[in-house]
Every structure is written in C-alpha cells, then in structure tokens.
PDB file of N, CA and C in Angstrom:
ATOM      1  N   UNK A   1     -10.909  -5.961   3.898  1.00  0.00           N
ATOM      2  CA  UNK A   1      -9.578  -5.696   3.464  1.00  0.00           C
ATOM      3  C   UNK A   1      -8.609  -6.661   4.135  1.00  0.00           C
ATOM      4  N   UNK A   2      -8.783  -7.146   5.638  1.00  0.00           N
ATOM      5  CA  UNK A   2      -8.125  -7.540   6.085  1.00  0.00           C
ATOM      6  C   UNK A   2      -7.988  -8.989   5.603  1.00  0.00           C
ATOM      7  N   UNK A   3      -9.153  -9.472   5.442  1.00  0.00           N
ATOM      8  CA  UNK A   3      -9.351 -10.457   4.803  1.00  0.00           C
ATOM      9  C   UNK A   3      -8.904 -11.824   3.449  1.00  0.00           C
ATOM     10  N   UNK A   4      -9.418  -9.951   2.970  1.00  0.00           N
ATOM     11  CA  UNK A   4      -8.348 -10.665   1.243  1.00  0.00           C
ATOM     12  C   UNK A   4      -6.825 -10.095   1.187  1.00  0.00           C
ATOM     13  N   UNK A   5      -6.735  -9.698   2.279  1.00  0.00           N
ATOM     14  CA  UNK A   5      -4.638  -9.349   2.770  1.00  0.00           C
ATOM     15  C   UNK A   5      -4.295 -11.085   2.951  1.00  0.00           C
ATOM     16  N   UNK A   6      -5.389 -11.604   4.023  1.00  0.00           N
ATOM     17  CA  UNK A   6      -4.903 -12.925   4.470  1.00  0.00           C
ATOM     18  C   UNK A   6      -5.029 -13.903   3.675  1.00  0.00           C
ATOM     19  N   UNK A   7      -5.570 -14.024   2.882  1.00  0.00           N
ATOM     20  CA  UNK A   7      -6.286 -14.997   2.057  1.00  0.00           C
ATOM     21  C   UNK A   7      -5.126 -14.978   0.581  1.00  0.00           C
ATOM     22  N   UNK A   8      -3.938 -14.137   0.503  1.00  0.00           N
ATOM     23  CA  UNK A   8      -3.639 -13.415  -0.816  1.00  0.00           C
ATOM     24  C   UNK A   8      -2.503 -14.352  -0.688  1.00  0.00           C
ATOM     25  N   UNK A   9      -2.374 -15.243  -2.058  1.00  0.00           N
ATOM     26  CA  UNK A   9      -1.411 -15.982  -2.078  1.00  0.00           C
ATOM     27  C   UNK A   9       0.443 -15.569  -2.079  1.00  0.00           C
ATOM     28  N   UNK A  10       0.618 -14.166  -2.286  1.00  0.00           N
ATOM     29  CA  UNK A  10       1.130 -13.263  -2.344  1.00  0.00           C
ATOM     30  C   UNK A  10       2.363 -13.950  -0.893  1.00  0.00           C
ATOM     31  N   UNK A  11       4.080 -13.799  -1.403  1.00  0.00           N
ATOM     32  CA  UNK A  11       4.806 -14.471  -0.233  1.00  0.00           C
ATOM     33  C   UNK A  11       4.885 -13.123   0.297  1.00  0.00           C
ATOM     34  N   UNK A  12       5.373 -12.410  -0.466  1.00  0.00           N
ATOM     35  CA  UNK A  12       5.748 -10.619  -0.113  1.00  0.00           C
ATOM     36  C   UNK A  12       4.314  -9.783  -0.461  1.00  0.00           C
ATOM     37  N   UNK A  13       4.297  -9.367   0.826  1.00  0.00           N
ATOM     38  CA  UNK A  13       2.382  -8.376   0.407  1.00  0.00           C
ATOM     39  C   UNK A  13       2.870  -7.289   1.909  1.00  0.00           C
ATOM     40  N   UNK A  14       2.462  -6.660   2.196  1.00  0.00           N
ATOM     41  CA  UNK A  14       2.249  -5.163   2.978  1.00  0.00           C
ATOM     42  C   UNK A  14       0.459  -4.636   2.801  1.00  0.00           C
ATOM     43  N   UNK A  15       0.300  -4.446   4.139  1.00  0.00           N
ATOM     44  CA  UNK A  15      -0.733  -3.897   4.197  1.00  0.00           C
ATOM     45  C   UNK A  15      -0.678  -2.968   5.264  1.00  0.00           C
ATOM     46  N   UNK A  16      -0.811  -1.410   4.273  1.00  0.00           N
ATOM     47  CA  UNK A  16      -1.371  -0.553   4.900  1.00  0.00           C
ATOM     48  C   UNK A  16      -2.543  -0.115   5.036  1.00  0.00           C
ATOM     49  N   UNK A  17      -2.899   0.552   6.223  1.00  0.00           N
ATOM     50  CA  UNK A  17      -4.254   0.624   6.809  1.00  0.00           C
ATOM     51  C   UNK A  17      -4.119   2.236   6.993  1.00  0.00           C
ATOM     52  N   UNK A  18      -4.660   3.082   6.662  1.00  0.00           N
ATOM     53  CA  UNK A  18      -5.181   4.388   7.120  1.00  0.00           C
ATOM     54  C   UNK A  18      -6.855   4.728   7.975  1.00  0.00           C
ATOM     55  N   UNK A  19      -6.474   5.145   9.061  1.00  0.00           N
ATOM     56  CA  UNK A  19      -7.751   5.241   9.786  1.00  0.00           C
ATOM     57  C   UNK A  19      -8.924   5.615   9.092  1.00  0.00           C
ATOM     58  N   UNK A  20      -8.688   6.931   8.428  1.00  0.00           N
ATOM     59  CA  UNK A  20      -9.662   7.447   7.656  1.00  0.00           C
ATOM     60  C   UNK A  20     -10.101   7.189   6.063  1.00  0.00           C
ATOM     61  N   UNK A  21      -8.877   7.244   5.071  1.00  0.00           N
ATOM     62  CA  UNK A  21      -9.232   7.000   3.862  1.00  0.00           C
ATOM     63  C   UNK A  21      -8.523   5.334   3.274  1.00  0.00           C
ATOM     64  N   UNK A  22      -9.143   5.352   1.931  1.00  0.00           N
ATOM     65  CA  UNK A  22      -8.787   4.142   1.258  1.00  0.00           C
ATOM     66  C   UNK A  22      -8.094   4.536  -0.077  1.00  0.00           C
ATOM     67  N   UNK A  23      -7.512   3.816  -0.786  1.00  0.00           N
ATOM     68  CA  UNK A  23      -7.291   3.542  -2.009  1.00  0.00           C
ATOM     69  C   UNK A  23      -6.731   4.860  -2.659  1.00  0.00           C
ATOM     70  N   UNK A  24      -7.080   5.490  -3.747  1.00  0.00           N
ATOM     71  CA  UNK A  24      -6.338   6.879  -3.907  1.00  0.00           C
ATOM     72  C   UNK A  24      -6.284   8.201  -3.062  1.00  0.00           C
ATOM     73  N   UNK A  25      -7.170   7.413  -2.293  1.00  0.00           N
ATOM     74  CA  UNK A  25      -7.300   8.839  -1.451  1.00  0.00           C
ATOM     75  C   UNK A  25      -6.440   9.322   0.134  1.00  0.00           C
ATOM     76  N   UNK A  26      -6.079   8.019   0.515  1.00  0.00           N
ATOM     77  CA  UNK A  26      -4.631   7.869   0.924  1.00  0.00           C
ATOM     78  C   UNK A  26      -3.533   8.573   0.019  1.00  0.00           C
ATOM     79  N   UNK A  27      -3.297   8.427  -0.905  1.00  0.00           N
ATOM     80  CA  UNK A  27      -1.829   9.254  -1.341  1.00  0.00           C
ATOM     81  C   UNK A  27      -2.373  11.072  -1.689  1.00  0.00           C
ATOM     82  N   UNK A  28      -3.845  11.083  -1.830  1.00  0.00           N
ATOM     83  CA  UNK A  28      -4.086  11.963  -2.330  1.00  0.00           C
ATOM     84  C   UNK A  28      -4.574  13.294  -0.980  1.00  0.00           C
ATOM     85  N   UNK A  29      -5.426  12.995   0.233  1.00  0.00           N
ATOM     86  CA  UNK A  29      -6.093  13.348   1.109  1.00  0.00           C
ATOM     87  C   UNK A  29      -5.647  12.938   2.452  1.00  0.00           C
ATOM     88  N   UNK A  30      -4.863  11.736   2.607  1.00  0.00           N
ATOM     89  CA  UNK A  30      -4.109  12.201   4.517  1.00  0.00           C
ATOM     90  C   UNK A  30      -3.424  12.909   4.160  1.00  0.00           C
ATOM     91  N   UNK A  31      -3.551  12.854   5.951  1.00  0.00           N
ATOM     92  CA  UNK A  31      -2.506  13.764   6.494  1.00  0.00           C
ATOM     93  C   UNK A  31      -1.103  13.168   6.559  1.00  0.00           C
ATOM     94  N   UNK A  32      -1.173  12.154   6.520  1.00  0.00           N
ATOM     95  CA  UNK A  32      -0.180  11.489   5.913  1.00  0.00           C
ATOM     96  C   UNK A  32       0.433  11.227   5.116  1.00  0.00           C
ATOM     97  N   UNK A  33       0.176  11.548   3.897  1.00  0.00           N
ATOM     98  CA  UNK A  33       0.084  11.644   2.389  1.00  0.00           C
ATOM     99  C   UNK A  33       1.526  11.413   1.985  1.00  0.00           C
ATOM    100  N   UNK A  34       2.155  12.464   2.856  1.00  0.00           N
ATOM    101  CA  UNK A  34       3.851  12.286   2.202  1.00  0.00           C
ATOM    102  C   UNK A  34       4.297  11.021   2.544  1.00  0.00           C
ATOM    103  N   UNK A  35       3.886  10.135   3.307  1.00  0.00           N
ATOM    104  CA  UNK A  35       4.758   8.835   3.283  1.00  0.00           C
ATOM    105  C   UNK A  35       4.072   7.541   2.313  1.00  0.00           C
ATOM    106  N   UNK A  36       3.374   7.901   2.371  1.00  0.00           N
ATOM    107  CA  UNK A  36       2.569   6.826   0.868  1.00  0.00           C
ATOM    108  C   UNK A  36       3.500   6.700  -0.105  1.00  0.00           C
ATOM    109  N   UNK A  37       3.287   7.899  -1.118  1.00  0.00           N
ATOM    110  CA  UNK A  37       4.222   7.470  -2.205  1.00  0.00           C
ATOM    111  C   UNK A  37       5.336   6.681  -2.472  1.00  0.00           C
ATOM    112  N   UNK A  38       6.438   7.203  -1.564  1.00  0.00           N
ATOM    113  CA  UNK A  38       7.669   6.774  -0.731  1.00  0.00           C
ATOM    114  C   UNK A  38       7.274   4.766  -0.939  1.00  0.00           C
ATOM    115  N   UNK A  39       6.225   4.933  -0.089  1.00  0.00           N
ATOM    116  CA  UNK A  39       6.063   3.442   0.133  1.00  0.00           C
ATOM    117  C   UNK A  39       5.575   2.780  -0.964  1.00  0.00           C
ATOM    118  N   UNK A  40       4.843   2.893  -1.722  1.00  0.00           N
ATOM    119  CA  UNK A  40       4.852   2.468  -3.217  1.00  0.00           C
ATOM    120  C   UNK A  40       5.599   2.463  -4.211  1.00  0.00           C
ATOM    121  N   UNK A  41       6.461   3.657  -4.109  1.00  0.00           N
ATOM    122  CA  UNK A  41       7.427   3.201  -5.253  1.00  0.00           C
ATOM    123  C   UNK A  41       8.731   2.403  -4.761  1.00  0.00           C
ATOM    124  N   UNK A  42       8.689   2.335  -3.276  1.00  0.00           N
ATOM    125  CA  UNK A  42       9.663   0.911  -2.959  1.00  0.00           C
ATOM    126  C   UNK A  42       9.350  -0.080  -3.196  1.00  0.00           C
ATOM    127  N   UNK A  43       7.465  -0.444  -2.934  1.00  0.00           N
ATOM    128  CA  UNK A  43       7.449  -2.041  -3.211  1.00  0.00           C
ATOM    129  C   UNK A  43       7.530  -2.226  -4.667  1.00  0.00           C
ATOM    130  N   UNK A  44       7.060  -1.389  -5.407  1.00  0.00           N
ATOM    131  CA  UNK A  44       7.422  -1.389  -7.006  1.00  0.00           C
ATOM    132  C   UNK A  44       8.999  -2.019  -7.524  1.00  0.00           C
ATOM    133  N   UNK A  45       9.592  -1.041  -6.988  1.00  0.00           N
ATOM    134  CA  UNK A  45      11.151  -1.216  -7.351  1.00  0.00           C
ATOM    135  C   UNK A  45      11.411  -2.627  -6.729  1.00  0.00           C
ATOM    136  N   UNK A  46      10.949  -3.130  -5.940  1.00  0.00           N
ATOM    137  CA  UNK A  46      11.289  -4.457  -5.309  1.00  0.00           C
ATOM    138  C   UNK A  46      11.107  -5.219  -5.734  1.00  0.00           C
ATOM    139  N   UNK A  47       9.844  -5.259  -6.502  1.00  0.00           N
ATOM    140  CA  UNK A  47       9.080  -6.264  -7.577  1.00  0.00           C
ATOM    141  C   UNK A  47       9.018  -6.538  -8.794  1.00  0.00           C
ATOM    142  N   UNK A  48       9.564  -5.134  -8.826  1.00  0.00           N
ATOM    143  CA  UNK A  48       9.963  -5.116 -10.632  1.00  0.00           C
ATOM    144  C   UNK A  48      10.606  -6.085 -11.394  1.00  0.00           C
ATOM    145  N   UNK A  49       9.608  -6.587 -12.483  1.00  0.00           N
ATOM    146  CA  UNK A  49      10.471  -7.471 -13.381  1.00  0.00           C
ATOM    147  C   UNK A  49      11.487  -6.756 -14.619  1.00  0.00           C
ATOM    148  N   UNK A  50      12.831  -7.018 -14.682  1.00  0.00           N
ATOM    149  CA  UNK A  50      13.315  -6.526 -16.241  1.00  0.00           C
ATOM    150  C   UNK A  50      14.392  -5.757 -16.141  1.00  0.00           C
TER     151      UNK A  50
END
C-alpha cells in the first residue's frame, strides 16, 4: 500500500492507514468508523470536476 501511495503520480493523494482493517471495511467495521466518511467526502468535494 505504501508503495503504490509513493509511486502514484497523484500531486494531491492522502493516505490513510488503519491498524486493523482495509478498504470498505474501514468505513464499515472500525472503531473509528465515524471519521472516515467525513474524510472522503472532503477529498471528493475537493476534486470534484463541474
């Protein structure tokens, strides 16, 4: 993961890391859960074309 974070031609990129889960299961299964969303639909709105 860390990897293709660094490698990502991407000027604006964020990488979050959860100890335990990955991919949907971060917004769906931490304990953390409530701040995910939050954080996706900011980089969305940031990126948004239109």
């Amino acid at each position: 993961m860390r990897v293709l974070y660094e490698n990502s031609g991407a000027e604006d990129k964020r990488l979050v890391v959860d100890d335990e889960l990955h991919g949907t299961d971060m917004l769906r299964r931490s304990p953390r859960r409530d701040r995910y969303p939050a954080m996706v639909t900011e980089f969305i709105e940031e990126h948004a074309r239109g």
